[in-house]
Protein backbone atom coordinates (compact mmCIF):
# COMPACT_ATOMS: atom_id res chain seq x y z
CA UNK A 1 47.31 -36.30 35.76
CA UNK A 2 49.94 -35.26 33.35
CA UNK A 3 49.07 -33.28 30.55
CA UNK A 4 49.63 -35.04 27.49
CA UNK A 5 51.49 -33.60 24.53
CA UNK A 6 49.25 -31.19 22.15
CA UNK A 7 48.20 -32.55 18.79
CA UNK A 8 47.12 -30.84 15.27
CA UNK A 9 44.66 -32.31 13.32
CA UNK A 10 45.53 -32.22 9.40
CA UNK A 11 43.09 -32.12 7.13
CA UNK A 12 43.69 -34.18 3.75
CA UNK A 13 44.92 -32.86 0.53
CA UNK A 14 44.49 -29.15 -0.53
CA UNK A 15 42.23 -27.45 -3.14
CA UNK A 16 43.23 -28.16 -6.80
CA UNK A 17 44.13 -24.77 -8.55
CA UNK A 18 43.46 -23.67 -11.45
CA UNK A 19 45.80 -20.97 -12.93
CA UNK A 20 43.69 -18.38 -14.22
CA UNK A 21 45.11 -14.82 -15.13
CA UNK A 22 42.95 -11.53 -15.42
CA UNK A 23 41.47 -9.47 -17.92
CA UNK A 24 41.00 -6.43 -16.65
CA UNK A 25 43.69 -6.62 -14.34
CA UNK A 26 46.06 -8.45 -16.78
CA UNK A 27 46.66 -10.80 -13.61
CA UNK A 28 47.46 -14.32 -14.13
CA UNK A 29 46.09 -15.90 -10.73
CA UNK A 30 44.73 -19.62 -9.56
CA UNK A 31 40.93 -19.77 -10.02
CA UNK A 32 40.61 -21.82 -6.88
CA UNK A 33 37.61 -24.69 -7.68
CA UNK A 34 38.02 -26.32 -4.18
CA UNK A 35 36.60 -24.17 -1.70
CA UNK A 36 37.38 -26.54 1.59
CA UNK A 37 40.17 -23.98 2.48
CA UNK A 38 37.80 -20.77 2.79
CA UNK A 39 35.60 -23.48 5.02
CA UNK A 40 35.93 -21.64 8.40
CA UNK A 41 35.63 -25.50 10.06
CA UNK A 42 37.93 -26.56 7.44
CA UNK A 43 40.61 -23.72 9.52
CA UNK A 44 39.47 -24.59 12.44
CA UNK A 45 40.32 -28.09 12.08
CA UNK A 46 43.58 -27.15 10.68
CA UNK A 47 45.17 -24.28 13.56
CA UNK A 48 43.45 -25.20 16.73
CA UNK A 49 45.41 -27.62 19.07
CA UNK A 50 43.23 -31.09 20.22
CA UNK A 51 43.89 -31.64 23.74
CA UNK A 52 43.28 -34.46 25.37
CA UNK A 53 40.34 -35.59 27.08
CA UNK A 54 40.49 -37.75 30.09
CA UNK A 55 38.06 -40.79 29.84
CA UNK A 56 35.18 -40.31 31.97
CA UNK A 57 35.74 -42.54 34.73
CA UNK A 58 39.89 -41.78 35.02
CA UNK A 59 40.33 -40.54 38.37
CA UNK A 60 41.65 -36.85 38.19
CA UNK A 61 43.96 -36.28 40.84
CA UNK A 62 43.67 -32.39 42.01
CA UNK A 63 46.61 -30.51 41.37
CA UNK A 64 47.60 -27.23 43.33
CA UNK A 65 47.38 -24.01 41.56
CA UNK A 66 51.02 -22.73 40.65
CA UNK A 67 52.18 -19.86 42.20
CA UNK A 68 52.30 -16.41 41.02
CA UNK A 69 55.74 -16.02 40.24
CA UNK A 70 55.55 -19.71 38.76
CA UNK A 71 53.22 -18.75 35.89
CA UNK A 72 55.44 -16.69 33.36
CA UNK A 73 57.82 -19.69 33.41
CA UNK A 74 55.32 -22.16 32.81
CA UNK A 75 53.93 -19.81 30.01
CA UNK A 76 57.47 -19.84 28.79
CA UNK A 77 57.78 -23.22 28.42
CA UNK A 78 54.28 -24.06 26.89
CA UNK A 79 55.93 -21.77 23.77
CA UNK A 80 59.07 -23.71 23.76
CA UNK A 81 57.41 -26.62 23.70
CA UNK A 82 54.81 -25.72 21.02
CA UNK A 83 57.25 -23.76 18.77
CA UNK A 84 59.57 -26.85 19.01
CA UNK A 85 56.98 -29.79 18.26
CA UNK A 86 54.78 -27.72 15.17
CA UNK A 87 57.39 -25.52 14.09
CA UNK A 88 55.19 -22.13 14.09
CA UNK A 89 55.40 -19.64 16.92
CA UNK A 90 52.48 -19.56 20.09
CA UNK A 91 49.22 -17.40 18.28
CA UNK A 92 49.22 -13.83 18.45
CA UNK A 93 46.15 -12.30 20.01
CA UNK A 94 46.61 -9.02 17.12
CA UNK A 95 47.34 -11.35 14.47
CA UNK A 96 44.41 -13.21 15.58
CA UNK A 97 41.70 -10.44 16.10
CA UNK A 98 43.51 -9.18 12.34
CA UNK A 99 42.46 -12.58 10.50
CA UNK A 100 39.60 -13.18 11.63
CA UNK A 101 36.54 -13.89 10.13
CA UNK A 102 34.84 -11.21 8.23
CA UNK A 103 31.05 -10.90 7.30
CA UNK A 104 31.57 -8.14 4.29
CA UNK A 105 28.35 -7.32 1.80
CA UNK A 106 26.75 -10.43 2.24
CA UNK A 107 30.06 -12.13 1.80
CA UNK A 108 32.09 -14.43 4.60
CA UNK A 109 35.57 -14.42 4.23
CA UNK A 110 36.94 -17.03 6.40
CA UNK A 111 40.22 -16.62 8.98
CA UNK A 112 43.24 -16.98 7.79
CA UNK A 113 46.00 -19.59 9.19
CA UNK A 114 48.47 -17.00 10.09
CA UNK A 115 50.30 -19.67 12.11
CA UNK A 116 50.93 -21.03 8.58
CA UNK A 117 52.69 -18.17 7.12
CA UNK A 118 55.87 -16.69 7.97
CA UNK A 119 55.56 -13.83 10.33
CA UNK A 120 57.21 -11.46 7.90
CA UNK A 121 54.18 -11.19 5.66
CA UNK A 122 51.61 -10.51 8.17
CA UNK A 123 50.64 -7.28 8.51
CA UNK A 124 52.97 -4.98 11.17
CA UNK A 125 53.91 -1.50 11.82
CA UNK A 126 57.57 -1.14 11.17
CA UNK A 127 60.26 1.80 10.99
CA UNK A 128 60.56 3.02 7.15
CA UNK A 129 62.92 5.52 5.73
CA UNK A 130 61.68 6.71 2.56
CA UNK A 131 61.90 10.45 0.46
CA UNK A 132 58.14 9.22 -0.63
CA UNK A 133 55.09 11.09 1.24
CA UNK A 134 53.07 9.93 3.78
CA UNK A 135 50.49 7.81 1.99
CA UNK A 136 52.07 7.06 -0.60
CA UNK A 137 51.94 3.06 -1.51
CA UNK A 138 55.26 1.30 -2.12
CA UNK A 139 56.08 -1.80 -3.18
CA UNK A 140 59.42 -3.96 -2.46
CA UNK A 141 59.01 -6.58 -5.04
CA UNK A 142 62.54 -7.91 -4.10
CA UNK A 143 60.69 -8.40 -0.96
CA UNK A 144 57.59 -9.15 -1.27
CA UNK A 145 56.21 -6.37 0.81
CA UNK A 146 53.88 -3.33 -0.12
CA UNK A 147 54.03 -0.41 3.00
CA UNK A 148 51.56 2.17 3.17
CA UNK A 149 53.72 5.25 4.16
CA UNK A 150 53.36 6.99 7.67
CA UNK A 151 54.20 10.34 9.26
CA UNK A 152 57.58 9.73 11.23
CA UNK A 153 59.66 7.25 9.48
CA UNK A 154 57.05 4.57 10.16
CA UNK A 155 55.05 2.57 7.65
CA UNK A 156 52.16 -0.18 7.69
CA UNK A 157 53.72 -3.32 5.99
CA UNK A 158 51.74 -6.17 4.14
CA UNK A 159 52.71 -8.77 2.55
CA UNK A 160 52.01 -9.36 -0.97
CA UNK A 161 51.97 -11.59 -3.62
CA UNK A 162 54.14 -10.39 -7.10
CA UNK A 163 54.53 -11.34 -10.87
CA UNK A 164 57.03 -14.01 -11.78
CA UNK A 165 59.28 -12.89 -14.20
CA UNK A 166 58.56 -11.53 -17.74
CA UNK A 167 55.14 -10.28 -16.25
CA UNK A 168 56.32 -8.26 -13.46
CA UNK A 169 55.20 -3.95 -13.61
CA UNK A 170 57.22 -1.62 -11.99
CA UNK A 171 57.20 2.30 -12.07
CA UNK A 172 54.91 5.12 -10.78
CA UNK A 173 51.03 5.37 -10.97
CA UNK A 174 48.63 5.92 -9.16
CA UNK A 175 45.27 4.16 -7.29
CA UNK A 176 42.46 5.65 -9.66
CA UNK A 177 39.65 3.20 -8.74
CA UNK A 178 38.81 1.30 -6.12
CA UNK A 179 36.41 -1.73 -6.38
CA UNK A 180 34.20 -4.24 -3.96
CA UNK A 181 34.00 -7.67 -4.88
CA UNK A 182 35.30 -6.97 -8.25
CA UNK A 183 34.01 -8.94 -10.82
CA UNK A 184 37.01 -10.42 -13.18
CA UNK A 185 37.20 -11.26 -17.11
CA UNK A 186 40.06 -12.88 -18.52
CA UNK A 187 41.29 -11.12 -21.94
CA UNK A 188 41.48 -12.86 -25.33
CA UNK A 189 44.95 -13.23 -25.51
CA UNK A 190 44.50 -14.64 -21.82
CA UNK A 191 41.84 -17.34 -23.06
CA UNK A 192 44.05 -17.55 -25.91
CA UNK A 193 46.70 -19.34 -23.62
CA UNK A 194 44.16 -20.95 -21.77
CA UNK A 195 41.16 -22.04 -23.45
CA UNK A 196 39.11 -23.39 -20.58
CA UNK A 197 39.06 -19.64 -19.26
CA UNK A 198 36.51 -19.27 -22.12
CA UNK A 199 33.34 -19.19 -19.86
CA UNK A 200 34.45 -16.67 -17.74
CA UNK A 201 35.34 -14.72 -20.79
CA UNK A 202 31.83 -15.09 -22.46
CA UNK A 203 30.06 -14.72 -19.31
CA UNK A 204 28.30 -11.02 -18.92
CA UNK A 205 30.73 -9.06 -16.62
CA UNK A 206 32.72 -11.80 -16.06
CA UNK A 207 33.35 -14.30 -13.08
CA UNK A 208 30.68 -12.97 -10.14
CA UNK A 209 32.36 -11.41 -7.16
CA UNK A 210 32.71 -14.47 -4.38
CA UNK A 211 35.21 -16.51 -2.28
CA UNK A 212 36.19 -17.87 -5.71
CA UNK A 213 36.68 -14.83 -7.85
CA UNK A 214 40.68 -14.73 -8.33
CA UNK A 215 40.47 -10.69 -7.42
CA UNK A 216 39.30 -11.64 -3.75
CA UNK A 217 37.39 -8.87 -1.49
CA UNK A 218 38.77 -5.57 -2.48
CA UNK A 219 40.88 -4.11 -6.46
CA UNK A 220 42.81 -1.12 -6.37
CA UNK A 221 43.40 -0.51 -10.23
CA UNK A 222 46.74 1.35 -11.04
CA UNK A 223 46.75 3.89 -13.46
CA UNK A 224 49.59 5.81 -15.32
CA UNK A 225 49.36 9.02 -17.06
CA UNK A 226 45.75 8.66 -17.48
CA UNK A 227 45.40 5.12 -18.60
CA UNK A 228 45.11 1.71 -17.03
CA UNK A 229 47.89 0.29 -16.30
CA UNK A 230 45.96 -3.02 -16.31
CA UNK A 231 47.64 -4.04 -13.57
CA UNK A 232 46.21 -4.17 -9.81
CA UNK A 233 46.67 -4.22 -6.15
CA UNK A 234 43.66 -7.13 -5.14
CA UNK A 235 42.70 -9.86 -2.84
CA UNK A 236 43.32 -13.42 -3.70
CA UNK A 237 41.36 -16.70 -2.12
CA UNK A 238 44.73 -18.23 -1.62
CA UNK A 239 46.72 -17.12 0.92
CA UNK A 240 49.64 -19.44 0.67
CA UNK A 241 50.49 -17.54 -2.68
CA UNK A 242 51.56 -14.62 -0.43
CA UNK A 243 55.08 -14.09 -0.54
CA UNK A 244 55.68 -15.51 -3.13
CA UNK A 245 55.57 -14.82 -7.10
CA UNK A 246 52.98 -16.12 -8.70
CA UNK A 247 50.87 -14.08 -10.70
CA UNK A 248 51.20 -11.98 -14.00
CA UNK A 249 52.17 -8.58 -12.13
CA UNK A 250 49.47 -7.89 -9.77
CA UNK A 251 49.96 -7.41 -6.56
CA UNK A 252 48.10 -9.49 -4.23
CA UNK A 253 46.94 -9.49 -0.70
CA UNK A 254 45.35 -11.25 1.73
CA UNK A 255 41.49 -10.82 1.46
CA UNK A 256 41.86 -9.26 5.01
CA UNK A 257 44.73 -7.26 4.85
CA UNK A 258 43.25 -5.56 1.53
CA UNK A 259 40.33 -4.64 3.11
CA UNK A 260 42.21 -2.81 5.56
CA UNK A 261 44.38 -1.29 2.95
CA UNK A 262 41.39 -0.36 0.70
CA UNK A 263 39.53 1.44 3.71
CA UNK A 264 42.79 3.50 4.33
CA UNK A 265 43.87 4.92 0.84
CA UNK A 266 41.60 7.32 -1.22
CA UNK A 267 41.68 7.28 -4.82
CA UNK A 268 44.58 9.39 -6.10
CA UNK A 269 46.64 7.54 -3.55
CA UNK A 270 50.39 7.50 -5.78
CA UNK A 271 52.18 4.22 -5.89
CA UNK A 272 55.16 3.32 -6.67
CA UNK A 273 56.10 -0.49 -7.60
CA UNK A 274 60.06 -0.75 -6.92
């Protein structure tokens, strides 16, 4: 029996956003209403191959098992073929085991489609030459990449979402608080531009921490000479704005890849947004 030729299943439509921007922060990000992305079934159904079933009475003629030496080829060509007909590379067991899903304080952050973003914005060690010191934070916002500085000319790369012009924040600070499930409040002037922010803004403490809240998992909250900044390094429940520039300075991150980030830098950690 021949195999016959792999198949994605697409799911319908995507969430509606709505542009939201934060107070606290000062971020301008979508407050995502439509939660059928973060639906780990909903991924599922959108990255995992269907292959086909034979019907249960087709005669299955048995085929030999390939050689040794006849397997890396056949591998070989399973990528061509799969890289050619959906136009993403094969799955990356690191990348996988990296976006996973996550079950963090009560929360359950589902995996991410990293087949779906380009390759340069998933997380990676990667040579860096830099006069900043290891652990330092620095962003590339001509890139769109923030690297967490290593011993050795190395560097941990993520990829990050940036301010679209007339927002954008660049200079040194540093990471003076770190925060869990941030909550998020939108400012006057904020509501002021957007009026239907105006029950988040009355509501005590703001939005509730959640899949929804526009800061995601994990807020690292810039200072500068003492003061906030009001600008932040933060999770975001859409991961197709990574890359790209979308918000009102912050600098945002997949839910997972903050996480990682957050567990790695202390507070006092300097940054420096390029």
């Amino acid at each position: 029996m021949q195999n016959k030729a792999l198949s994605l299943s697409r799911t319908s439509g995507l969430a509606a956003v709505l542009v939201a921007t934060t107070a606290l922060s000062g971020c301008q990000v979508p407050f995502v209403t439509d939660t059928t992305r973060m639906d780990p079934a909903v991924f599922a159904r959108e990255t995992t191959p269907v292959f086909y079933q034979p019907a249960y009475n087709e005669p299955v003629q048995p085929q030999p098992l390939p050689q040794k030496e006849a397997i890396p080829q056949k591998r070989q060509l399973y990528q061509t073929q799969f890289h050619q007909t959906y136009g993403m590379p094969v799955s990356n067991p690191v990348h996988r085991v990296m976006y996973e899903v996550i079950r963090d304080d009560g929360h359950t952050l589902p995996a991410i489609p990293y087949s779906r973003i380009d390759n340069r914005f998933l997380r990676q060690d990667v040579s860096y030459q830099t006069n900043e010191a290891p652990g330092t934070l620095v962003v590339d916002t001509r890139a769109n990449f923030l690297y967490l500085v290593q011993p050795g000319g190395k560097a941990i790369r993520y990829g990050v979402g940036l301010g679209k012009a007339g927002f954008a924040w660049s200079g040194r600070g540093v990471i003076q608080r770190k925060a869990k499930w941030p909550r998020w409040t939108p400012s006057g002037e904020m509501v002021s531009r957007q009026p239907e922010l105006r029950q988040f803004a009355a509501a005590a403490g703001g939005a509730d921490p959640g899949l929804n809240n526009p800061l995601g998992a994990r807020a690292l909250y810039i200072y500068k000479d003492g003061k906030d900044t009001l600008y932040r390094v933060h999770g975001t429940p859409d991961w197709q704005s990574v890359g790209r520039a979308t918000s009102s300075g912050c600098v945002r991150m997949l839910n997972q890849d903050v996480i990682d980030l957050f567990d790695r830098v202390p507070n006092g950690t300097p940054i420096v947004v390029l």
